[in-house]
N, C-alpha and C. Protein backbone atom coordinates (compact mmCIF):
# COMPACT_ATOMS: atom_id res chain seq x y z
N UNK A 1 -77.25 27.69 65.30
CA UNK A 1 -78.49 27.65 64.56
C UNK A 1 -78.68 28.96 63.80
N UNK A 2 -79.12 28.96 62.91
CA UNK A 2 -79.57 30.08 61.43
C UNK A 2 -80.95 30.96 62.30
N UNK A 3 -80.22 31.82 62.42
CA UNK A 3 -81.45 33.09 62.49
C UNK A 3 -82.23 33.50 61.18
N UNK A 4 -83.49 33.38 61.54
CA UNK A 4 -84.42 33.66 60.30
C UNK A 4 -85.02 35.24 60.57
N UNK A 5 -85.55 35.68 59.71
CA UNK A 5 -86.07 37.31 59.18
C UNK A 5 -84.59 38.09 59.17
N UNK A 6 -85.42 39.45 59.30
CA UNK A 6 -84.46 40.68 59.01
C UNK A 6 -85.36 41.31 58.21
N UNK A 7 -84.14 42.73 57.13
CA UNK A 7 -84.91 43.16 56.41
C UNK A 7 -85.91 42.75 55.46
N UNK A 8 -86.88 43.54 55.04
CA UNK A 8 -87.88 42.65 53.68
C UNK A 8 -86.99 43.41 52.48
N UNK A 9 -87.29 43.02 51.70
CA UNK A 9 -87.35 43.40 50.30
C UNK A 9 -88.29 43.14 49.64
N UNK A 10 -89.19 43.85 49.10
CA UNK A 10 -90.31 44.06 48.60
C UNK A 10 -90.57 43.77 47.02
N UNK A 11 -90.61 42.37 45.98
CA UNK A 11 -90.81 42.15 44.68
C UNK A 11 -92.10 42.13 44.45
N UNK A 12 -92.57 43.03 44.04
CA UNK A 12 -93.72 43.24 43.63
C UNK A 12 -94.47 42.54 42.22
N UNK A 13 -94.18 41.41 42.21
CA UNK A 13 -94.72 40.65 40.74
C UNK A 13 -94.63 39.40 40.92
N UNK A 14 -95.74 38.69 40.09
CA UNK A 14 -96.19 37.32 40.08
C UNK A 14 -95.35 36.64 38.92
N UNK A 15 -94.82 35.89 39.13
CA UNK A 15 -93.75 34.55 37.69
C UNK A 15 -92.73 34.92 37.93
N UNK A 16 -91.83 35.39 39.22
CA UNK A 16 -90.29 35.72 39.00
C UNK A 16 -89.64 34.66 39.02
N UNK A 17 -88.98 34.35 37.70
CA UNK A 17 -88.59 32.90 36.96
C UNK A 17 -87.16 32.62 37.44
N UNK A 18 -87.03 31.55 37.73
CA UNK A 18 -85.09 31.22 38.00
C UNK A 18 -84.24 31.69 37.12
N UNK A 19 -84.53 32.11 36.05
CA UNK A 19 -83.51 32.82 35.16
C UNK A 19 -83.26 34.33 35.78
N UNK A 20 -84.68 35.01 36.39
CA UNK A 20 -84.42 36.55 36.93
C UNK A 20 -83.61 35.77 38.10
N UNK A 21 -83.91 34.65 38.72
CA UNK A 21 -83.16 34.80 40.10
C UNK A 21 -81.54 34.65 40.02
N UNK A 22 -80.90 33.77 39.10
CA UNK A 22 -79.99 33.99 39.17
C UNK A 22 -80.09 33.55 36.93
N UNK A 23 -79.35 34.42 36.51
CA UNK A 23 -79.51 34.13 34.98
C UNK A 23 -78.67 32.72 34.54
N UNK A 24 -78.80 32.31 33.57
CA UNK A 24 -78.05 31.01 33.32
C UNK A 24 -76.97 31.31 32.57
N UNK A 25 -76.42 31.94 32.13
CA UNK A 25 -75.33 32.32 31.95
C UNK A 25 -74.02 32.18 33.14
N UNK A 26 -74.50 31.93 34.53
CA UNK A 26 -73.78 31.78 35.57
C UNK A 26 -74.46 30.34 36.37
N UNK A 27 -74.84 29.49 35.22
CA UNK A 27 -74.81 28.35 35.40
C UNK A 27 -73.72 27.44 35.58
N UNK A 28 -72.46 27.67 35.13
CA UNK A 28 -71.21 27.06 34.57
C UNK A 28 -70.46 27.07 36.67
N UNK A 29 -70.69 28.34 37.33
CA UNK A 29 -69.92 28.50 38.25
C UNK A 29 -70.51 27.04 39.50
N UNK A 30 -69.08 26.47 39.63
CA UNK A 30 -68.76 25.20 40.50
C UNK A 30 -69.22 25.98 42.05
N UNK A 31 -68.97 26.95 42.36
CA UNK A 31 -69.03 27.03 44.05
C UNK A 31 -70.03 28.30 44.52
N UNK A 32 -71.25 27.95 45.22
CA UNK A 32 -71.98 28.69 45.35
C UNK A 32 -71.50 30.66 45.36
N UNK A 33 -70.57 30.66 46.05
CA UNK A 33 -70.58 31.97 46.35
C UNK A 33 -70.30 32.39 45.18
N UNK A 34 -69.74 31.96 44.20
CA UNK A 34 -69.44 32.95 42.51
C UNK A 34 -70.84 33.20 41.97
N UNK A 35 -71.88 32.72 42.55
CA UNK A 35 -73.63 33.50 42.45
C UNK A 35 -73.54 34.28 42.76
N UNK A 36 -73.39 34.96 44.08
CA UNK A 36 -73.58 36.18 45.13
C UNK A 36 -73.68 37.29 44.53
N UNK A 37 -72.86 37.87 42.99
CA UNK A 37 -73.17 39.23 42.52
C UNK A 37 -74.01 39.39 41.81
N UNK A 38 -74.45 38.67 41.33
CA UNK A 38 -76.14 38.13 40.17
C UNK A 38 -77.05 37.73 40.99
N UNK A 39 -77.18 37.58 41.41
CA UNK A 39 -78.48 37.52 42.54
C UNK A 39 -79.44 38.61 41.77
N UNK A 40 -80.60 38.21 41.55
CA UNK A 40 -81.64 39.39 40.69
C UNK A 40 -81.28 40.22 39.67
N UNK A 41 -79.93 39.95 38.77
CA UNK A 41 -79.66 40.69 37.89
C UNK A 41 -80.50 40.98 36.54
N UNK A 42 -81.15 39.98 36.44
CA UNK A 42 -82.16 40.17 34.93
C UNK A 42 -83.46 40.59 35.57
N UNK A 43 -84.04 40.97 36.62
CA UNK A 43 -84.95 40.72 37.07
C UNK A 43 -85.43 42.45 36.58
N UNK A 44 -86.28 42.74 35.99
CA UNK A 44 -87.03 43.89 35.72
C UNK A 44 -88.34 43.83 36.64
N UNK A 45 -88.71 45.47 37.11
CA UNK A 45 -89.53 45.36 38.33
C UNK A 45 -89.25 46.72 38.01
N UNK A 46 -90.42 47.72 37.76
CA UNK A 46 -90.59 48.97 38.63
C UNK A 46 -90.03 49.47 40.21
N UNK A 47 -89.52 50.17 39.93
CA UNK A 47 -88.79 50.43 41.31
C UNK A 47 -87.65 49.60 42.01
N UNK A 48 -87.60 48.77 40.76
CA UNK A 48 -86.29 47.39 41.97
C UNK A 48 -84.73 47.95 40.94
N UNK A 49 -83.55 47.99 41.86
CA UNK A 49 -82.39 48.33 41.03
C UNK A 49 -81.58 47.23 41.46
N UNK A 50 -81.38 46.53 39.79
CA UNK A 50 -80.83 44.97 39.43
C UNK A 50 -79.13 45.14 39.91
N UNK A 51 -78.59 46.10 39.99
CA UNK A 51 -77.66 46.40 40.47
C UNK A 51 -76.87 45.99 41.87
N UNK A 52 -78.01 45.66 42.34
CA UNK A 52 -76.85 44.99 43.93
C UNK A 52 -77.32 46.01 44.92
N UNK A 53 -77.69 47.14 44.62
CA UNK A 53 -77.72 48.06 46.09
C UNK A 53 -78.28 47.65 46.99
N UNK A 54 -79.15 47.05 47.08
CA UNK A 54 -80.07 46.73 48.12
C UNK A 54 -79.35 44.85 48.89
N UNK A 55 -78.45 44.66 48.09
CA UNK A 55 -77.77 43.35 48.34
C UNK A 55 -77.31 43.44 49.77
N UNK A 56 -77.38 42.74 51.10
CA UNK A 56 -76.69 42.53 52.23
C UNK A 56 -77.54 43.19 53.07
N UNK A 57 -78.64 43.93 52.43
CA UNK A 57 -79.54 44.92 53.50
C UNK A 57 -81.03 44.04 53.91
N UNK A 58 -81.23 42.84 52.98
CA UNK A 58 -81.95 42.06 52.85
C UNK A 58 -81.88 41.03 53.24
N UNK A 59 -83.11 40.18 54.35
CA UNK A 59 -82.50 39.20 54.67
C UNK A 59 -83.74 38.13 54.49
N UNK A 60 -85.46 38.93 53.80
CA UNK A 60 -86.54 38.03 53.53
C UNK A 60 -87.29 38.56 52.65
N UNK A 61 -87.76 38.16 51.23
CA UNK A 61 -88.24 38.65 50.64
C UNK A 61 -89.73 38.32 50.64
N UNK A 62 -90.68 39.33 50.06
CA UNK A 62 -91.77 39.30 50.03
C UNK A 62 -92.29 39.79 48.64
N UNK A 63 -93.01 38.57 48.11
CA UNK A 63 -93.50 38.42 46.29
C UNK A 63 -94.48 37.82 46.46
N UNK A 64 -95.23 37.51 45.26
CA UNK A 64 -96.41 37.27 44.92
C UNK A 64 -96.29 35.90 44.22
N UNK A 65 -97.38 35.36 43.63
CA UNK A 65 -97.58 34.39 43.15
C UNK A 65 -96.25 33.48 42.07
N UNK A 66 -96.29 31.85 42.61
CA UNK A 66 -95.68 31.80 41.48
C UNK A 66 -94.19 31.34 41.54
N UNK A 67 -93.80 31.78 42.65
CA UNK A 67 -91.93 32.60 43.05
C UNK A 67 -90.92 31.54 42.58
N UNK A 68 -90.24 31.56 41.33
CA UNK A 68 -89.25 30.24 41.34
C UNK A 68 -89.43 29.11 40.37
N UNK A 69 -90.15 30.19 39.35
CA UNK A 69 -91.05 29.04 38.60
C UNK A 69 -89.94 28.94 37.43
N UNK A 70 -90.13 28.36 36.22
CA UNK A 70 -89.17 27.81 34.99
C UNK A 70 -88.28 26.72 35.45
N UNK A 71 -87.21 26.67 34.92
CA UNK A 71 -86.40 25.21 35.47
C UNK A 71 -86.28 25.12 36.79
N UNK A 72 -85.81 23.56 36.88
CA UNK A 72 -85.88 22.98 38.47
C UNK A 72 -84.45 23.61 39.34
N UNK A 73 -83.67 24.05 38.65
CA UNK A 73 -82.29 24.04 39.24
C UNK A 73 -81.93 24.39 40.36
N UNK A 74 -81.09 24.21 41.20
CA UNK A 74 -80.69 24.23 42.64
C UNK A 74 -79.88 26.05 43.05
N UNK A 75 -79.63 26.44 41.42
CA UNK A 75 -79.00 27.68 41.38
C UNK A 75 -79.30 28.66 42.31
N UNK A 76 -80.94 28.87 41.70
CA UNK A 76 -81.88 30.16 42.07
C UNK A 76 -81.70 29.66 44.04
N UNK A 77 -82.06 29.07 44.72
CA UNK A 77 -82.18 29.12 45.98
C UNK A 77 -80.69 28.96 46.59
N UNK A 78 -79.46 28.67 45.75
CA UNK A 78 -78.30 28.84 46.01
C UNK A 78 -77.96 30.21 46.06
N UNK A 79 -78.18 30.97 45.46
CA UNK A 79 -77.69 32.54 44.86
C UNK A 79 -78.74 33.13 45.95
N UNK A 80 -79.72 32.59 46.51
CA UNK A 80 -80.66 33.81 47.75
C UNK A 80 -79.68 33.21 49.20
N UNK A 81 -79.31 31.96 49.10
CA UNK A 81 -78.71 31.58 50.75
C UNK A 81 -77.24 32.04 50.76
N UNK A 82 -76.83 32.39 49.56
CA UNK A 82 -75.27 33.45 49.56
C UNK A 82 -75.04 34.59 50.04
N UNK A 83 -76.72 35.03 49.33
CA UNK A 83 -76.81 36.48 50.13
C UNK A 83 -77.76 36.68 51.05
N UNK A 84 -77.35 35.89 52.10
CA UNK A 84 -78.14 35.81 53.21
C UNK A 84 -79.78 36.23 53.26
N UNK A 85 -80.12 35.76 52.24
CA UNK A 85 -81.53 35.60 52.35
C UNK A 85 -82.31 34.68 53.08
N UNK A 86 -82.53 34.31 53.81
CA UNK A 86 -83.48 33.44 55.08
C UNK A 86 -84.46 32.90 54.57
N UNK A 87 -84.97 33.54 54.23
CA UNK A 87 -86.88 33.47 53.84
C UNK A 87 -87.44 34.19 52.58
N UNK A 88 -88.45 33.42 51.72
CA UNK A 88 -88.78 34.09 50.64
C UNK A 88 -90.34 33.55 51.00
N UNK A 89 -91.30 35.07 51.04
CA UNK A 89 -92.73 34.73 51.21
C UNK A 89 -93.58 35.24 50.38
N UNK A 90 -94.09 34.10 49.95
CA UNK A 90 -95.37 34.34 48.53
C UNK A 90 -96.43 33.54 48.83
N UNK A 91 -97.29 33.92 47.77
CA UNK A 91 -98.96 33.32 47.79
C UNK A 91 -98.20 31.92 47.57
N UNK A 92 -97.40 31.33 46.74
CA UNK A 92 -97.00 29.79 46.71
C UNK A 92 -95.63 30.22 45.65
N UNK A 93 -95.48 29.06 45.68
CA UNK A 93 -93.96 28.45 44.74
C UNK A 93 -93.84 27.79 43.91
N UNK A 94 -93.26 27.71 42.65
CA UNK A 94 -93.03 27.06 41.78
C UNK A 94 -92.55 24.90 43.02
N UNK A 95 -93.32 24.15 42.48
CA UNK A 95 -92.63 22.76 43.54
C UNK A 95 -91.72 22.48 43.99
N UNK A 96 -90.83 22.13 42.60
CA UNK A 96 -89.46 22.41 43.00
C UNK A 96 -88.64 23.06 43.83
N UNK A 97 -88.56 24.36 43.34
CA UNK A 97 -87.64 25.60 43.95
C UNK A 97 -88.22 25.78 45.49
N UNK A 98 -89.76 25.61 45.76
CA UNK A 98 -89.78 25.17 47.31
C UNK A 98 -89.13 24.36 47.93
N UNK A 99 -88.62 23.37 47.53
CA UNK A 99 -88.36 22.06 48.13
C UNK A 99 -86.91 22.40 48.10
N UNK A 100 -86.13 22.99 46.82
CA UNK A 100 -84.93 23.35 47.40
C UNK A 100 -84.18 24.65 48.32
N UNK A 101 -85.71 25.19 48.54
CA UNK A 101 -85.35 26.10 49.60
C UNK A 101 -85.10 25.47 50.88
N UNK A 102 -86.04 24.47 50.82
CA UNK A 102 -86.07 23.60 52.28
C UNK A 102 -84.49 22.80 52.51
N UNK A 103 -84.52 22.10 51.34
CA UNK A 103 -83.44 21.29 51.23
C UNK A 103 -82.43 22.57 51.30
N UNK A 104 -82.24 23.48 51.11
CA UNK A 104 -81.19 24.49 52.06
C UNK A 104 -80.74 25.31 52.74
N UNK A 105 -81.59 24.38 53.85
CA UNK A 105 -82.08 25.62 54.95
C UNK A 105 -82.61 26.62 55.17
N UNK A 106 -83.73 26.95 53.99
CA UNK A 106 -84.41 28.35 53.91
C UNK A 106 -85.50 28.16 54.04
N UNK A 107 -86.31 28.91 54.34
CA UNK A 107 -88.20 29.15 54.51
C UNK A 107 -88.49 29.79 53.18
N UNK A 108 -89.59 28.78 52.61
CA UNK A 108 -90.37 29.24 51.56
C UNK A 108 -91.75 29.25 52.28
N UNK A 109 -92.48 30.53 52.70
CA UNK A 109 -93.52 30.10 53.11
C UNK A 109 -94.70 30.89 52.66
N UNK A 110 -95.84 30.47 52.65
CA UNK A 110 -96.97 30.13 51.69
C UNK A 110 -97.65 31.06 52.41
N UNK A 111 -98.41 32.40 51.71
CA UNK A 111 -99.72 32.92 52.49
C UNK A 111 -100.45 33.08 51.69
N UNK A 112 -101.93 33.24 51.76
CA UNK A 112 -102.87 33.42 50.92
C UNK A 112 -102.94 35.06 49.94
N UNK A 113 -103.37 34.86 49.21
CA UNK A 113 -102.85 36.46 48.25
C UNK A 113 -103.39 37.90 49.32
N UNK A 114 -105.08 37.17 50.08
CA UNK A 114 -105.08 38.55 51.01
C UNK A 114 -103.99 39.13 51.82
N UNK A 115 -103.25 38.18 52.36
CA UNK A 115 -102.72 38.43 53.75
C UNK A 115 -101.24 38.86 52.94
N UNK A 116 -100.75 38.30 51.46
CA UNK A 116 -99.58 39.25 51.04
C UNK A 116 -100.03 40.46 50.48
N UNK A 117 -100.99 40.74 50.35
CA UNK A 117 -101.82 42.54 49.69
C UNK A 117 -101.30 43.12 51.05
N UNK A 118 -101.95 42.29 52.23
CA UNK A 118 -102.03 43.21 53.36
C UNK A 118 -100.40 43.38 53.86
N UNK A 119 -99.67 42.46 53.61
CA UNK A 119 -97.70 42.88 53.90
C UNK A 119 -97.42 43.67 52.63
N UNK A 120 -97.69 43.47 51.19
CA UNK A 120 -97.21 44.58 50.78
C UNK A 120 -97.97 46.21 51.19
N UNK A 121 -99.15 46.48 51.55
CA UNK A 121 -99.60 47.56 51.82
C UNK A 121 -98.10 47.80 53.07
N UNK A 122 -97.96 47.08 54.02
CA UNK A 122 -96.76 47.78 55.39
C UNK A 122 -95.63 48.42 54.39
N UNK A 123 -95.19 48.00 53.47
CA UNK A 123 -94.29 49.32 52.85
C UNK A 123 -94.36 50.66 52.49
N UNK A 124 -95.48 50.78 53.23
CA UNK A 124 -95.93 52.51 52.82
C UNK A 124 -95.06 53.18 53.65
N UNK A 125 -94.83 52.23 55.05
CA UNK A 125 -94.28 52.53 55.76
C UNK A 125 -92.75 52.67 56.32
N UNK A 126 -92.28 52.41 55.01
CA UNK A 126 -90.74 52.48 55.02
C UNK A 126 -90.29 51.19 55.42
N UNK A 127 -88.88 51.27 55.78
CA UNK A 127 -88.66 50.12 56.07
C UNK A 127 -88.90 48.50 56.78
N UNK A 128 -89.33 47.66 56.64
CA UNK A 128 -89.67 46.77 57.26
C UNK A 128 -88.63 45.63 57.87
N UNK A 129 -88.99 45.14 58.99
CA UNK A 129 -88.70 43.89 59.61
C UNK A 129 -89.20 43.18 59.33
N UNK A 130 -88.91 41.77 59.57
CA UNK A 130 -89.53 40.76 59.49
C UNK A 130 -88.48 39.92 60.48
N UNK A 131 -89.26 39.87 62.06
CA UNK A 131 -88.83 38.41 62.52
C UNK A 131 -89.64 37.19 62.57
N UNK A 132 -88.94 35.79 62.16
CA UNK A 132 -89.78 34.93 62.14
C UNK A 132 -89.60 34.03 63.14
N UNK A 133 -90.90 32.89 63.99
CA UNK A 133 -90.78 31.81 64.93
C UNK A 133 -91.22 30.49 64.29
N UNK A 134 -90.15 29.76 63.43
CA UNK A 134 -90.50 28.82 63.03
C UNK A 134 -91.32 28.13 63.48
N UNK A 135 -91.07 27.89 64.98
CA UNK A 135 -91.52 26.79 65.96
C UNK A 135 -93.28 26.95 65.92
N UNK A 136 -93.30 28.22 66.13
CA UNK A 136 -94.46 28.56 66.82
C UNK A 136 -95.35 28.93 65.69
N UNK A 137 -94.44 29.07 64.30
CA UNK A 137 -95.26 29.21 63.08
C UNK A 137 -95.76 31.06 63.20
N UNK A 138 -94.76 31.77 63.16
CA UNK A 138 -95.27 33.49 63.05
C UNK A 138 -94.64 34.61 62.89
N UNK A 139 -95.02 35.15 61.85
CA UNK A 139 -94.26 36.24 61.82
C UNK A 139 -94.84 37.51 62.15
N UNK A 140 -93.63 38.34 62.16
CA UNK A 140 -93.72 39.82 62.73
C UNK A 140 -93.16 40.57 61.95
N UNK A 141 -93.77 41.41 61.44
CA UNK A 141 -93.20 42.43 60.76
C UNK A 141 -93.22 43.97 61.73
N UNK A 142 -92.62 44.92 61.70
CA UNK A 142 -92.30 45.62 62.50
C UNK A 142 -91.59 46.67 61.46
N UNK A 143 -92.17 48.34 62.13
CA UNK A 143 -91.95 49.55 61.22
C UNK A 143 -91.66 50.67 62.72
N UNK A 144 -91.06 51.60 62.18
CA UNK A 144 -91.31 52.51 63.08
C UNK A 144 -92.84 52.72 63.53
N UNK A 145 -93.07 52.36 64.73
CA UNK A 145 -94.27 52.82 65.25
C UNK A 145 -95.72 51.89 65.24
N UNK A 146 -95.17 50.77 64.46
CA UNK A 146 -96.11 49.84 64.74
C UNK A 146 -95.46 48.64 64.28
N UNK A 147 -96.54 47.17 64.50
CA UNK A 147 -95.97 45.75 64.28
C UNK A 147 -97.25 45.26 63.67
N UNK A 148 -97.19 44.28 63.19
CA UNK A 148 -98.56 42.94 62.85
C UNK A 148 -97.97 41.89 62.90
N UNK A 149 -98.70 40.49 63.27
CA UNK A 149 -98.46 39.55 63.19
C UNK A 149 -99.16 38.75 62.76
N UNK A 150 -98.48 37.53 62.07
CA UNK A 150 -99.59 36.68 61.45
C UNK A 150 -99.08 35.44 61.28
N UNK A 151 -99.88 34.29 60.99
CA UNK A 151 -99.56 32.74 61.26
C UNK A 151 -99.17 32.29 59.97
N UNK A 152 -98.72 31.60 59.98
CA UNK A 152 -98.41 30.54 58.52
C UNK A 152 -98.29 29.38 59.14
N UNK A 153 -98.38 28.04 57.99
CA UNK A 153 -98.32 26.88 58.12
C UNK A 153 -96.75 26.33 57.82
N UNK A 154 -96.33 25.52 58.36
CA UNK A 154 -95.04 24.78 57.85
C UNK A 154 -95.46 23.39 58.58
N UNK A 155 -94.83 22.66 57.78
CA UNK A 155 -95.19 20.98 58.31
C UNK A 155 -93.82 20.86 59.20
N UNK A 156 -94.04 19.80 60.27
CA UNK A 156 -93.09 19.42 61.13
C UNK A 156 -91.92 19.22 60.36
N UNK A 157 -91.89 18.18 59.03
CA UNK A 157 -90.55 17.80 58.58
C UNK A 157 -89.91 19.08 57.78
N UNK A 158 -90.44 19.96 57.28
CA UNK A 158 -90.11 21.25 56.38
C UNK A 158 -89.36 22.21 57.87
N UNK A 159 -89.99 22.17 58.98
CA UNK A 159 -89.23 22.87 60.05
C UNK A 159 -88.04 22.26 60.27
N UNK A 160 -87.73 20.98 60.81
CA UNK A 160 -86.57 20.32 60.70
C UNK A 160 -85.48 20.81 59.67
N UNK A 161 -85.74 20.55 58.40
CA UNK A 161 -85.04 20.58 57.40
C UNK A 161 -84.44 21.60 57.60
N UNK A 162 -85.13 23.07 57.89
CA UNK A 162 -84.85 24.47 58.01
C UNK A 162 -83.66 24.73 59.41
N UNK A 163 -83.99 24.22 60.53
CA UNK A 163 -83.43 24.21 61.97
C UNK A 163 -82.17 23.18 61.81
N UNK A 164 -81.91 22.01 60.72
CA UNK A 164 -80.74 21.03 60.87
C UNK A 164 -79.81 22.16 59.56
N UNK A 165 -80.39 23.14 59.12
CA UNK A 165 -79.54 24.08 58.01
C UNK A 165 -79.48 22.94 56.82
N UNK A 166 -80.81 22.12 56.40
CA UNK A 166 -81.18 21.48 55.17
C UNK A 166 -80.98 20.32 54.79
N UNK A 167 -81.17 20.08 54.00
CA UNK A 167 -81.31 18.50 53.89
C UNK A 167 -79.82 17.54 54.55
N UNK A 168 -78.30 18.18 54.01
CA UNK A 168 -77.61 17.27 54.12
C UNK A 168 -77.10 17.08 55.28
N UNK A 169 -77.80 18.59 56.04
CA UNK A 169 -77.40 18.39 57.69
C UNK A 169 -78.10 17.18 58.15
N UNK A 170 -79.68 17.45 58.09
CA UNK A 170 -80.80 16.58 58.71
C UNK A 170 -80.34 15.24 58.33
N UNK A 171 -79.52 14.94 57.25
CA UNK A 171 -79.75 13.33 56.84
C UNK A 171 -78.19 12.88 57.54
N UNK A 172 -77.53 13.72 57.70
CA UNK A 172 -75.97 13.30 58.68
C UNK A 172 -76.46 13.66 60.11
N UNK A 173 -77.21 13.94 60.85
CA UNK A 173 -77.72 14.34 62.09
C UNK A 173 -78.35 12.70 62.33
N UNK A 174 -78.68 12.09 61.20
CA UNK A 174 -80.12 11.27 61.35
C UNK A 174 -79.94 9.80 61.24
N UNK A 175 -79.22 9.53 59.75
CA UNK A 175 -78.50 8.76 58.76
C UNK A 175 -76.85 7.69 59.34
């Protein structure tokens, strides 16, 4: 079974479009992993370097409104589960690109804009954790010297999807 959290990575902006997530120019590539070095390459952000450094140190991101929005394509949530990204948490999601997080084995999950003000304020504090309990619906974030925790919603069948590692597991588990 897929361990969820790890490090955060911190995107600080509302509309980050499937073109920043993975550009279309690397639309053409047949097998997920030829994504893996573009992962956020167009993506402009104060303080973020499009470069890769922060690539493999990350395992859940935390953004704002919006996350995944422009075309429907399966790319953008292909190119975050290459690089072991787990979880992407925002005020909400473009429809789509939620649904194909689910459909591949990833957590897209939904908090209200207070409660992401109040996770981006924990980066003051340097590095962050994030472990998550699907089951139990909660996460933990965790810094040197202190933790918070807080609830989110996921529907029974969106947990499944996530725990069978996505749709084509759940429907050969089931089917």
């Amino acid at each position: 079974m897929k361990t969820f959290g790890g490090p955060v990575l911190f995107l600080d902006r509302s509309d980050i479009n499937t073109d920043e997530i993975i550009p279309a120019k690397y639309l053409t590539e047949v097998k997920k992993d030829a994504l893996k070095p573009y992962l956020l390459e167009d993506l402009v952000l104060d303080g973020f370097e499009p470069d890769g450094s922060w690539r493999g140190s990350a395992k859940v991101i935390v953004t704002r409104a919006n996350f995944g929005c422009g075309s429907s394509r399966e790319h953008a949530p292909w190119a975050l589960e290459v690089n072991d990204i787990t979880c992407v948490i925002a005020e909400n999601f473009a429809r789509i690109f939620r649904q194909n997080m689910f459909n591949g084995g990833m957590l897209a999950i939904e908090l209200p804009c207070e409660v992401i003000n109040e996770i981006f304020a924990l980066s003051k504090h340097g590095d962050i954790i994030c472990n998550i309990d699907s089951d139990k619906k909660k996460l933990e974030f965790l810094w040197e010297g202190g933790s918070k925790k807080i609830d989110f919603d996921l529907t029974e069948f969106d947990n499944a999807l996530v725990k069978a590692g996505g749709w084509v597991e759940f429907a050969d588990a089931r089917y």
